[in-house]
Protein backbone atom coordinates (compact mmCIF):
# COMPACT_ATOMS: atom_id res chain seq x y z
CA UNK A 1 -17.07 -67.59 -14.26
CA UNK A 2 -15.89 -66.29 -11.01
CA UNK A 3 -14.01 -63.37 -10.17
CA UNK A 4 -11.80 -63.57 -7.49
CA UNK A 5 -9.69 -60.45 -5.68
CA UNK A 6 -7.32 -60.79 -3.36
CA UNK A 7 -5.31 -58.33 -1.41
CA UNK A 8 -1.27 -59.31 -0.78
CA UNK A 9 -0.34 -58.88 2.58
CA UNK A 10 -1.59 -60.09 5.58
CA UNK A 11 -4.18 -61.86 2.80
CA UNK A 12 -2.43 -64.07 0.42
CA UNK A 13 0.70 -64.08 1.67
CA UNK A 14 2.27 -65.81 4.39
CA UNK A 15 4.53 -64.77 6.96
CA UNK A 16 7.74 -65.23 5.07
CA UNK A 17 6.28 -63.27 2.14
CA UNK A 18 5.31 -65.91 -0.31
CA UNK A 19 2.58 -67.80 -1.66
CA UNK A 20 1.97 -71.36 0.13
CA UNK A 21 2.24 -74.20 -2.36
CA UNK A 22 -1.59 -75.41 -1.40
CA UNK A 23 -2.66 -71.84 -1.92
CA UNK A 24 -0.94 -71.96 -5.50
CA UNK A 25 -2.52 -75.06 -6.25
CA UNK A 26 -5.83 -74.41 -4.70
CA UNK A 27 -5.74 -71.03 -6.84
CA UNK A 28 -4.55 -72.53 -10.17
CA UNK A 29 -7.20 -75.16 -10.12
CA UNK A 30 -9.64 -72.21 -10.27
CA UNK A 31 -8.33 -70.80 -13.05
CA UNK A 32 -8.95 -74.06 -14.85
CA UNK A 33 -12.30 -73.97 -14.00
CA UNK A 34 -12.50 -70.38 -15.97
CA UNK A 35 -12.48 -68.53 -12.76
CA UNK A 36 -10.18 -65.09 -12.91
CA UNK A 37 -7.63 -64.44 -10.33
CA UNK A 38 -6.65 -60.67 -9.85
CA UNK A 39 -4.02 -59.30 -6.84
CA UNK A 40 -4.58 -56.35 -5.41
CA UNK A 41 -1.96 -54.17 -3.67
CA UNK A 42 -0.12 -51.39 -2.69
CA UNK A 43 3.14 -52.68 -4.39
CA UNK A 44 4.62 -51.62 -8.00
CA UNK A 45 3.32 -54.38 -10.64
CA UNK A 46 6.81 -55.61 -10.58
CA UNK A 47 6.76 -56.71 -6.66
CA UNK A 48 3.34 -58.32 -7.22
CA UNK A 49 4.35 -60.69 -10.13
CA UNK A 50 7.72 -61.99 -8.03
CA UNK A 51 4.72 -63.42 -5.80
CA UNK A 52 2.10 -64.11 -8.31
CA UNK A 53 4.07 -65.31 -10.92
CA UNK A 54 4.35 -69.24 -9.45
CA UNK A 55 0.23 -69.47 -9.60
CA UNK A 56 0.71 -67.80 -13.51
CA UNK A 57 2.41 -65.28 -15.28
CA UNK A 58 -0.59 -64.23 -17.01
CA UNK A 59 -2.96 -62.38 -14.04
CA UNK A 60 -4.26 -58.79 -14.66
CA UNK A 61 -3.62 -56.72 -11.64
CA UNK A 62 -4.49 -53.97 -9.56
CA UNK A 63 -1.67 -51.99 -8.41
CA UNK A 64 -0.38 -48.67 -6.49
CA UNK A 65 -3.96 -49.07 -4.82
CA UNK A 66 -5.72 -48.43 -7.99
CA UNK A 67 -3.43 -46.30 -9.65
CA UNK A 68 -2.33 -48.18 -11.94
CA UNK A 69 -4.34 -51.13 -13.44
CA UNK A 70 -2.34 -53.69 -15.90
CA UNK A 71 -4.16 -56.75 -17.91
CA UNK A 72 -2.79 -60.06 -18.35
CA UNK A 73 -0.43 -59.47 -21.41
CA UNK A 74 0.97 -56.80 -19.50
CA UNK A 75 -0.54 -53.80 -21.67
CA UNK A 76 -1.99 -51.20 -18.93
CA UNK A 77 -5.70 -51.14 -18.79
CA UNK A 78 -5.81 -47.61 -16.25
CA UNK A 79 -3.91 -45.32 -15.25
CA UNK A 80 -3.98 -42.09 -12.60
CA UNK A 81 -0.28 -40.53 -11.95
CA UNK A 82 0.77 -37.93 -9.64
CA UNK A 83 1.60 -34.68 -10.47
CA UNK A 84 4.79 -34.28 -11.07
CA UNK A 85 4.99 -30.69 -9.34
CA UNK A 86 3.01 -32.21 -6.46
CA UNK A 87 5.26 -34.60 -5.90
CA UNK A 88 8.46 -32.59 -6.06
CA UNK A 89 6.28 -30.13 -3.33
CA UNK A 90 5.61 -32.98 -1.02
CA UNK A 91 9.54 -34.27 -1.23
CA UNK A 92 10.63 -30.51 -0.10
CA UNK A 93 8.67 -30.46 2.32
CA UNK A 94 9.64 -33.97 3.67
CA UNK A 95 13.05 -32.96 3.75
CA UNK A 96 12.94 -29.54 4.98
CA UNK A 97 10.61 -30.30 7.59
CA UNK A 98 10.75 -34.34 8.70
CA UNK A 99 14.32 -35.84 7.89
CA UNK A 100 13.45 -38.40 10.20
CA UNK A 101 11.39 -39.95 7.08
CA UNK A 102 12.51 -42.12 4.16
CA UNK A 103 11.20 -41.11 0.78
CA UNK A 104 10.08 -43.83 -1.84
CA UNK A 105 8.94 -42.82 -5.49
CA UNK A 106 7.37 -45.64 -7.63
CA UNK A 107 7.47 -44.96 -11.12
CA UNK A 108 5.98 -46.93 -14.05
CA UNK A 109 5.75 -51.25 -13.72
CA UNK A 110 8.85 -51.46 -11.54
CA UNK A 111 10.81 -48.34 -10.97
CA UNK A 112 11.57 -47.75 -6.90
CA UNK A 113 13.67 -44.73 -6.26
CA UNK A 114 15.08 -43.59 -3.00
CA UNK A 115 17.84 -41.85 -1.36
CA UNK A 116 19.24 -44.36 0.92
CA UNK A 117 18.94 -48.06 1.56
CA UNK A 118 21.29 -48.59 4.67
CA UNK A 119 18.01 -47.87 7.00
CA UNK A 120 15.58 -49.98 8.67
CA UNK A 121 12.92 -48.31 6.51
CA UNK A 122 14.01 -49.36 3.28
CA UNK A 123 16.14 -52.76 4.13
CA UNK A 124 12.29 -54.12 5.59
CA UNK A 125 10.76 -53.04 2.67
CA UNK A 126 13.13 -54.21 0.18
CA UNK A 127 12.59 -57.73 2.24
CA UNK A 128 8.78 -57.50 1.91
CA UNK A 129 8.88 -57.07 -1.82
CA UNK A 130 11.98 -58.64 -2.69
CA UNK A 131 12.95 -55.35 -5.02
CA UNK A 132 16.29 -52.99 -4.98
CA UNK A 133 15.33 -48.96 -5.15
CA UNK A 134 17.30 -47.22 -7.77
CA UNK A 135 19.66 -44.73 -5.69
CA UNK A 136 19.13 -41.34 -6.34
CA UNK A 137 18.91 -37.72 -5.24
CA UNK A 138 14.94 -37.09 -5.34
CA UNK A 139 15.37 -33.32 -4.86
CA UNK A 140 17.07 -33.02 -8.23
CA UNK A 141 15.92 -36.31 -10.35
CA UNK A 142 14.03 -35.82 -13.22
CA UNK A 143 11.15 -37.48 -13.25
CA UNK A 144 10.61 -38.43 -16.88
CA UNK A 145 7.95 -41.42 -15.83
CA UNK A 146 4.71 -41.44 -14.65
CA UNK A 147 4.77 -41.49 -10.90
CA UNK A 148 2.28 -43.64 -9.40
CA UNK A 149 3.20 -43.62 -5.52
CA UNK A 150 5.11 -42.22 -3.01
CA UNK A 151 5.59 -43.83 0.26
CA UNK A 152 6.51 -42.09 3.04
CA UNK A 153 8.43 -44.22 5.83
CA UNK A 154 9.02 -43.40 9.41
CA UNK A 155 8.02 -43.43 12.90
CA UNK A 156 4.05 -43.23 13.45
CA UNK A 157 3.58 -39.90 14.84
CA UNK A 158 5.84 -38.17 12.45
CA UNK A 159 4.02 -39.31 9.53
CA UNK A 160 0.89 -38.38 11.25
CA UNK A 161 1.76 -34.86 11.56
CA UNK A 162 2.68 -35.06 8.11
CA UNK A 163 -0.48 -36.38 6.99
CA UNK A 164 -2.34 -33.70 8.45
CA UNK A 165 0.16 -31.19 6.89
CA UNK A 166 -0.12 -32.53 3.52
CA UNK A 167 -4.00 -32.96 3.29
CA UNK A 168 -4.38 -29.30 4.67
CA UNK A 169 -2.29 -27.65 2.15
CA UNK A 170 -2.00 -30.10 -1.12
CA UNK A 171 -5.04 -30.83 -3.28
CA UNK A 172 -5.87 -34.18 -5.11
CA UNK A 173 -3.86 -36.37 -2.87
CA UNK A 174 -5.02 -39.43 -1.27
CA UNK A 175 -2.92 -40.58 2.01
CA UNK A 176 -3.16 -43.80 3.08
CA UNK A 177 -1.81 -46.31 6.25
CA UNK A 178 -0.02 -42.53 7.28
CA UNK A 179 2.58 -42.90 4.24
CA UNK A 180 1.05 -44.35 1.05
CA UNK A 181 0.15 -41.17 -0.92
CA UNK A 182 -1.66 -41.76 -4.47
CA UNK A 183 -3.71 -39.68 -6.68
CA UNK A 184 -7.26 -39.30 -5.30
CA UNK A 185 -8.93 -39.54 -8.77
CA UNK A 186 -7.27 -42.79 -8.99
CA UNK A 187 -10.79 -45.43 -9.51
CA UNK A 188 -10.48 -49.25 -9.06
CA UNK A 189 -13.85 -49.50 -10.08
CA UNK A 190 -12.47 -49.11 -13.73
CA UNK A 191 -11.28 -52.25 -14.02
CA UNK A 192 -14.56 -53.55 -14.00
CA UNK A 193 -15.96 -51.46 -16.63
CA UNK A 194 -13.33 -52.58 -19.02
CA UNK A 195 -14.65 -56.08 -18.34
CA UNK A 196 -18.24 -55.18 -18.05
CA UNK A 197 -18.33 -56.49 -14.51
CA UNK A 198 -21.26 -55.13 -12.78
CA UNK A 199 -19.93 -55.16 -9.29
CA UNK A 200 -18.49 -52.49 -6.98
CA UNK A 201 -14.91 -53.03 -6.02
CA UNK A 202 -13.66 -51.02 -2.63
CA UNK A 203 -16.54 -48.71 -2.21
């Protein structure tokens, strides 16, 4: 048996944000060999199945970078949240300091909330991963879900400054690509454990 990872973007996908149809076929006819298949990505759970689903609707998955880990019948294998009071901190200070930024919060398998989608933030990314954000106002929303992400949107050298700001004054944060901030206990590696694979995954 074979285990076989595979990143989304850039990787798996091609340029129009889908799966080719040899890729799909190349890919199922390893999983009739016995071989595993598992996507790896940035996105909620809910943007990686609208991709994955045509090779099978029954792939475990590696989501939120690692935070949040989901087997094949859908039941979640790991989880590693924000805190919720970090994450209302990290919205204030987005908005008091950067409004030039867009604010995502990804909650559970396929809850996106923003503020605004009539930007070219949020219109690209809701044409990446073919998902609608629930509108909302974050600086008041209860957040009765586990959060998993935040993604941070904007030009380069804003976020950059934020980045520094952020991992200077907030604790147990992990910032990624400038704008992808996840728990830093979050641990990929998990998911082999629970399958007793003895291999290192993203060292």
């Amino acid at each position: 048996m074979n285990i076989i990872f595979s990143d989304l973007d850039g990787t798996l996908l091609n340029s129009q944000h889908k799966v080719s149809i040899p890729t799909i076929a190349a890919i199922q006819n390893r999983l009739t060999k016995g071989d595993i298949f598992i996507p790896v990505s940035a996105r909620m759970p809910l943007a990686i199945t609208k991709v994955t689903d045509p090779i099978s609707s029954e792939l475990p998955l590696i989501s939120y970078n690692g935070a949040l880990i989901i087997n094949k019948d859908k039941t979640v294998a790991y989880s590693c949240s924000l805190d919720n009071a970090t994450v209302k901190r990290i919205i204030k200070i987005v908005k008091s300091n950067y409004p030039q930024l867009v604010i995502n919060v990804y909650c559970n398998y396929d809850l996106w909330l923003t503020e605004n989608i009539h930007n070219y933030w949020t219109e690209k990314e809701m044409k990446a991963v073919n998902c609608i954000p629930k509108i909302v106002d974050l600086s008041n929303f209860s957040f009765n879900s586990p959060i998993y992400k935040l993604l941070i949107q904007g030009p380069k050298e804003v976020k950059l400054e934020l980045k520094k700001r952020l991992e200077s004054s907030i604790n147990n944060i992990n910032i990624v690509n400038y704008g992808e901030i996840t728990n830093s206990s979050r641990d990929r590696k998990i998911f082999c454990v629970r399958m007793n694979i003895s291999l290192i995954l993203f060292p």
